[in-house]
N, C-alpha and C. Protein backbone atom coordinates (compact mmCIF):
# COMPACT_ATOMS: atom_id res chain seq x y z
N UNK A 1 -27.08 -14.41 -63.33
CA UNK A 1 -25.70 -14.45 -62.94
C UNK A 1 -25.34 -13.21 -62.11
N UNK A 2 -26.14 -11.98 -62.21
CA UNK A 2 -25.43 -10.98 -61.73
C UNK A 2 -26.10 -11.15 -60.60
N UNK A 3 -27.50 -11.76 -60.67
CA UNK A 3 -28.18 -11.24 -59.32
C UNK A 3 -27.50 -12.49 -58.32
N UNK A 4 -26.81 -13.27 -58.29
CA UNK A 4 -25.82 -14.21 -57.57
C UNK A 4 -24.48 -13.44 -57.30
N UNK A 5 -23.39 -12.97 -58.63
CA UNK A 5 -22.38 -12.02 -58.42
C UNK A 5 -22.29 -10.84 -57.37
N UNK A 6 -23.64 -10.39 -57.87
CA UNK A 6 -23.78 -8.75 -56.56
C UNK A 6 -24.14 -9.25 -55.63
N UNK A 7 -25.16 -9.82 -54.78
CA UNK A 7 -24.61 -10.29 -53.10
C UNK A 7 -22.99 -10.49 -53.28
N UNK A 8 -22.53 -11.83 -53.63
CA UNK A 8 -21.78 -12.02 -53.22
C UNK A 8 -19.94 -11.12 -53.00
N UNK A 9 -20.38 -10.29 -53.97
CA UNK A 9 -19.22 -9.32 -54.28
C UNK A 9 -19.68 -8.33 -52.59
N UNK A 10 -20.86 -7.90 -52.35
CA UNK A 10 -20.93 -7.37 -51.36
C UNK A 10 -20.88 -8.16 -50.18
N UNK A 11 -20.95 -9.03 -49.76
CA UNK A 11 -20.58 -10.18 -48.71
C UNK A 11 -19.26 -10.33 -48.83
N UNK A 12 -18.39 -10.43 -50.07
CA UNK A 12 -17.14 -10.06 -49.61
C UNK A 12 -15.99 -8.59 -49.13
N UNK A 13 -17.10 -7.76 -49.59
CA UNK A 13 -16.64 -6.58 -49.13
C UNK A 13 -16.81 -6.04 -47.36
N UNK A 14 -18.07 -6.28 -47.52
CA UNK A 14 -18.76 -6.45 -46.15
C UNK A 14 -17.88 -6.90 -44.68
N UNK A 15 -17.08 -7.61 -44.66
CA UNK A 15 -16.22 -8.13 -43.78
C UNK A 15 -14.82 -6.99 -43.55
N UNK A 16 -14.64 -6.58 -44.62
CA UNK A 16 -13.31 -5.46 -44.51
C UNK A 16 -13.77 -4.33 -44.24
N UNK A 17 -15.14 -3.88 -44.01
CA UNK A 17 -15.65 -2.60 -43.59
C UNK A 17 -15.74 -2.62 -42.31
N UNK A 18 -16.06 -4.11 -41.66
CA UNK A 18 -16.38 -4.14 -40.46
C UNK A 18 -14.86 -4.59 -39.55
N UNK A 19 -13.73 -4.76 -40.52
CA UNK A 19 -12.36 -5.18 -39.85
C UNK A 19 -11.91 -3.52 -39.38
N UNK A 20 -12.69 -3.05 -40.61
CA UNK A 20 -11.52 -1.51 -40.95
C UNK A 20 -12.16 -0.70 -39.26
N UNK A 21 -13.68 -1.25 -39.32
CA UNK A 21 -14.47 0.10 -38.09
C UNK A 21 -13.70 -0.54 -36.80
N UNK A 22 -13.88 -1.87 -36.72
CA UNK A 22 -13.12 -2.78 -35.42
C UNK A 22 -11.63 -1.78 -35.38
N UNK A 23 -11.00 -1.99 -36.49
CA UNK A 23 -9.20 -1.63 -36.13
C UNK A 23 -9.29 0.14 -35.67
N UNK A 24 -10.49 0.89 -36.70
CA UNK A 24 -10.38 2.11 -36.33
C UNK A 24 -10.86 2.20 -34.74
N UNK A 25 -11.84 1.37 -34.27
CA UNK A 25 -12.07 1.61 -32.54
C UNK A 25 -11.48 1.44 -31.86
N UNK A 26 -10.00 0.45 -32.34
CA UNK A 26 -9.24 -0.09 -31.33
C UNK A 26 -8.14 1.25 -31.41
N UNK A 27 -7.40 1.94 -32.82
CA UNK A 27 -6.62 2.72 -32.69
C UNK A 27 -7.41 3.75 -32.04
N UNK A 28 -8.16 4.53 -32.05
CA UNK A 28 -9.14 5.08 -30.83
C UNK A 28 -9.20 5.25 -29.53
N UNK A 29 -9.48 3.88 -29.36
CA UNK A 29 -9.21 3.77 -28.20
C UNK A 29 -7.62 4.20 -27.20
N UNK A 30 -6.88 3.37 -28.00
CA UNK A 30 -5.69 3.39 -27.32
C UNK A 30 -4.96 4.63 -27.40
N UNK A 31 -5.37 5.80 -28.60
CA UNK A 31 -5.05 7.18 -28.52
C UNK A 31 -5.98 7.65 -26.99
N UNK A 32 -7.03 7.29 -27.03
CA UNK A 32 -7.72 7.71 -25.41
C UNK A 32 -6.92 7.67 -24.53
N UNK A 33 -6.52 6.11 -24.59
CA UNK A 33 -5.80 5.74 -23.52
C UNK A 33 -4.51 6.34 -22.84
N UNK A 34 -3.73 6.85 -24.28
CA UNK A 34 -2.29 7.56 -23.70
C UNK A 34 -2.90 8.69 -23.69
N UNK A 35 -3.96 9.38 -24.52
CA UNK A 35 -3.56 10.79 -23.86
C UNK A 35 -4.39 10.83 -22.46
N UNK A 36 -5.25 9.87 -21.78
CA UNK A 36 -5.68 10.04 -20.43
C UNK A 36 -4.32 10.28 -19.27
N UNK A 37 -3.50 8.90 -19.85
CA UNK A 37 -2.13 8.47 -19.04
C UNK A 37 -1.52 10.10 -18.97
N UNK A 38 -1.14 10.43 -20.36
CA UNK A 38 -0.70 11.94 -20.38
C UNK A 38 -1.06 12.74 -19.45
N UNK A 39 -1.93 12.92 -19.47
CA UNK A 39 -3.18 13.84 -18.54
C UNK A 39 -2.73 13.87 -17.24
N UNK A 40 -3.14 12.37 -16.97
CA UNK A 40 -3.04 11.84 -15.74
C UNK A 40 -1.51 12.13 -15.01
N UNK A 41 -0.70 12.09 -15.45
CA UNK A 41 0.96 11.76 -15.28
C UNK A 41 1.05 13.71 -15.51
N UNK A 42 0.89 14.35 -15.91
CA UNK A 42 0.49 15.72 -16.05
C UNK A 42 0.54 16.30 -14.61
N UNK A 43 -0.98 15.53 -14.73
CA UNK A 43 -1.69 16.37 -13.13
C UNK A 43 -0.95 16.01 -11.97
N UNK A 44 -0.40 14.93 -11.94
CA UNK A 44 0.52 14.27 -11.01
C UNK A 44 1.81 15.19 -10.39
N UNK A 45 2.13 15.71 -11.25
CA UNK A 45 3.24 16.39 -11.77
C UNK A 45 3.13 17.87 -11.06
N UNK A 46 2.18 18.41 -11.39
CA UNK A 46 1.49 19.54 -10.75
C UNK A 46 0.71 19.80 -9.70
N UNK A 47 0.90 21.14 -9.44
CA UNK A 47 0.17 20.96 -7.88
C UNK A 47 -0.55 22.65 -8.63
N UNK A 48 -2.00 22.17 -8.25
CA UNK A 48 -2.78 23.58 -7.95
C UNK A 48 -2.48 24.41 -7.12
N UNK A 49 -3.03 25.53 -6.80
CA UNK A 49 -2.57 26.71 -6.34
C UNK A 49 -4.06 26.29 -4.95
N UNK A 50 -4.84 25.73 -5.05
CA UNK A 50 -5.66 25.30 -4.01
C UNK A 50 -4.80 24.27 -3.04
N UNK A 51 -3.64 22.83 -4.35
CA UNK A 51 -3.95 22.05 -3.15
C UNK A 51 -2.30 22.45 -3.16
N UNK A 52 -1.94 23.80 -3.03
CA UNK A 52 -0.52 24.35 -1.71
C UNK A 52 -0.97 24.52 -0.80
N UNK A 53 -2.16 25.41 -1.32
CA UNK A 53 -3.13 25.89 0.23
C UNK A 53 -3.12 24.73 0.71
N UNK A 54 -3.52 23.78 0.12
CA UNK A 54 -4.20 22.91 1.45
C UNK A 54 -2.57 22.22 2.10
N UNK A 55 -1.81 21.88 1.36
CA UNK A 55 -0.73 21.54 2.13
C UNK A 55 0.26 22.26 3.03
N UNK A 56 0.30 23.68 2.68
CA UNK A 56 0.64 24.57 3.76
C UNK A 56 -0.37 24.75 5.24
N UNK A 57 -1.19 24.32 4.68
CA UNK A 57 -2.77 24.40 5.96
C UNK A 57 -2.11 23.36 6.73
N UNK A 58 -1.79 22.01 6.14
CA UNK A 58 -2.23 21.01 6.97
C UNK A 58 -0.56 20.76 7.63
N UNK A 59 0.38 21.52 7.14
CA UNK A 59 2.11 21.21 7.45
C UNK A 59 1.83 22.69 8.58
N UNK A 60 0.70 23.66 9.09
CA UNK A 60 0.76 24.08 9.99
C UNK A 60 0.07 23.86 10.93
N UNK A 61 -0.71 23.00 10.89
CA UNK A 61 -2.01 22.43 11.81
C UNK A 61 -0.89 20.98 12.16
N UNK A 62 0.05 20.58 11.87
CA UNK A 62 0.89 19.46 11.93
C UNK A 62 1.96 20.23 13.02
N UNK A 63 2.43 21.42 12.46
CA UNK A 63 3.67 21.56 13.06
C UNK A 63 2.88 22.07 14.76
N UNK A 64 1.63 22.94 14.78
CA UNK A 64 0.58 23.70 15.88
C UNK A 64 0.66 22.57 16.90
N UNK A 65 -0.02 21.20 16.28
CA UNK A 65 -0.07 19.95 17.47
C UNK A 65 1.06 19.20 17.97
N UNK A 66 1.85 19.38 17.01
CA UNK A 66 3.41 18.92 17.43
C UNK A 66 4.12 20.18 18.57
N UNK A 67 3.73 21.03 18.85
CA UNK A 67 4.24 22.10 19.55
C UNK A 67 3.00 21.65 20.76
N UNK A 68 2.01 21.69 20.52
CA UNK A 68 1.00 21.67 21.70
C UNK A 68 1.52 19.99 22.26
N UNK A 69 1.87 19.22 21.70
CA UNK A 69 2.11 17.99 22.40
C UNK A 69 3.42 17.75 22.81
N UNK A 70 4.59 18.49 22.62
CA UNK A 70 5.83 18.61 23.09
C UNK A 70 5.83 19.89 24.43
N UNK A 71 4.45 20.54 24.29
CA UNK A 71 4.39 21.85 25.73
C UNK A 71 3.79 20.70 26.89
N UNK A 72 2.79 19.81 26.39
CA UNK A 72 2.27 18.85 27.56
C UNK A 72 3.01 17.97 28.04
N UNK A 73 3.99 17.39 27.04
CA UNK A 73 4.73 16.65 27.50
C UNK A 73 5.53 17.38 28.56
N UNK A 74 6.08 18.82 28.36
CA UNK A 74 7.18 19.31 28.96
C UNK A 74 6.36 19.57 30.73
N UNK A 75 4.94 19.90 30.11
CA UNK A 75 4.66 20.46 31.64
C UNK A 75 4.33 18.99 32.26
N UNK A 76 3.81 17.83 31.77
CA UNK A 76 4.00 16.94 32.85
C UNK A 76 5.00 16.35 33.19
N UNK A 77 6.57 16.67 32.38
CA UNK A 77 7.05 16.37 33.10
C UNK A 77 7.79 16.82 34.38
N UNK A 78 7.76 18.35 34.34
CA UNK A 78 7.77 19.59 34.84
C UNK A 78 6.98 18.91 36.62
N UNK A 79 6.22 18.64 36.27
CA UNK A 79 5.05 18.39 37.80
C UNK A 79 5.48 17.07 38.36
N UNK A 80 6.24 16.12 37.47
CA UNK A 80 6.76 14.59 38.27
C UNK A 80 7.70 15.09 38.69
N UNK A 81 8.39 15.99 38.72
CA UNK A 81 9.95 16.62 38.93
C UNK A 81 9.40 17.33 39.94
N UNK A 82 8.79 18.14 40.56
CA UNK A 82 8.45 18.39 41.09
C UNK A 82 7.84 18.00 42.52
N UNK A 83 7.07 16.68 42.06
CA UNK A 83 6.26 15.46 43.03
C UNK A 83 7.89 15.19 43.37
N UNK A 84 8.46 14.35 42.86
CA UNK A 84 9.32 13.73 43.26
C UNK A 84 10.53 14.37 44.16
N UNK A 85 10.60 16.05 44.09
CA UNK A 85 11.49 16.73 44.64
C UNK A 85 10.91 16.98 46.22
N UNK A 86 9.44 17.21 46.01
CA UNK A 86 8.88 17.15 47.55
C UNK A 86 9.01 15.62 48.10
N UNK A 87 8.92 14.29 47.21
CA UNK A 87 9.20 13.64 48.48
C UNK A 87 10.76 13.13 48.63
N UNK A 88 11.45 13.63 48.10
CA UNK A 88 13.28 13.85 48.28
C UNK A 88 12.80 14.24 49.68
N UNK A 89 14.15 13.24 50.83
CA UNK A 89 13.87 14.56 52.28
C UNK A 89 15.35 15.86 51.81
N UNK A 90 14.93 16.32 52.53
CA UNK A 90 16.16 17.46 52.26
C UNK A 90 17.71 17.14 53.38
N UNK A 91 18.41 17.80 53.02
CA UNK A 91 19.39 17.13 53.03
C UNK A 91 20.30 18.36 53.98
C-alpha cells in the first residue's frame, strides 16, 4: 500500500513545484522587463557628457555649411548682377 501511496503522493506534489518554478520565471522575467524599460526610459532622458560633444560638434559643422552655402549663394548671385549690369546699355 505504501509503495503505491508514495509515488503517488509525489506525482501529486510534483506538478506544484513545477507551477511554482514556471510562475517564479514568469515573475522574473517581467521584473527584467520593467527594470530594462526603467533603464531604457532613464538613458533616454539623459544625455552623456560625450553625446553634447557630439551634438555641439554636429549643430557647428551644421551652422559652418549653412554659412558656406548662404556665402555661395550670395557670390553667385553677386556675378548674375553683375553679367546682367554689363549687358544693360547705359543710359
Amino acid at each position: 500500500m505504501i509503495r503505491v501511496l508514495l509515488p503517488l503522493a509525489i506525482a501529486l506534489l510534483l506538478p506544484g513545484c513545477v507551477v511554482a518554478s514556471v510562475a517564479g520565471a514568469a515573475v522574473g522575467t517581467a521584473a527584467s522587463v520593467a527594470g530594462t524599460a526603467v533603464e531604457t526610459a532613464v538613458d533616454a532622458t539623459t544625455t552623456t557628457q560625450q553625446e553634447a560633444d557630439e551634438d555641439r560638434g554636429k549643430a557647428m559643422r551644421e551652422s559652418e555649411e549653412k554659412a558656406e552655402r548662404d556665402a555661395r549663394r550670395a557670390r553667385k548671385q553677386a556675378e548674375r548682377d553683375a553679367r546682367e549690369a554689363e549687358r544693360q546699355p547705359e543710359r
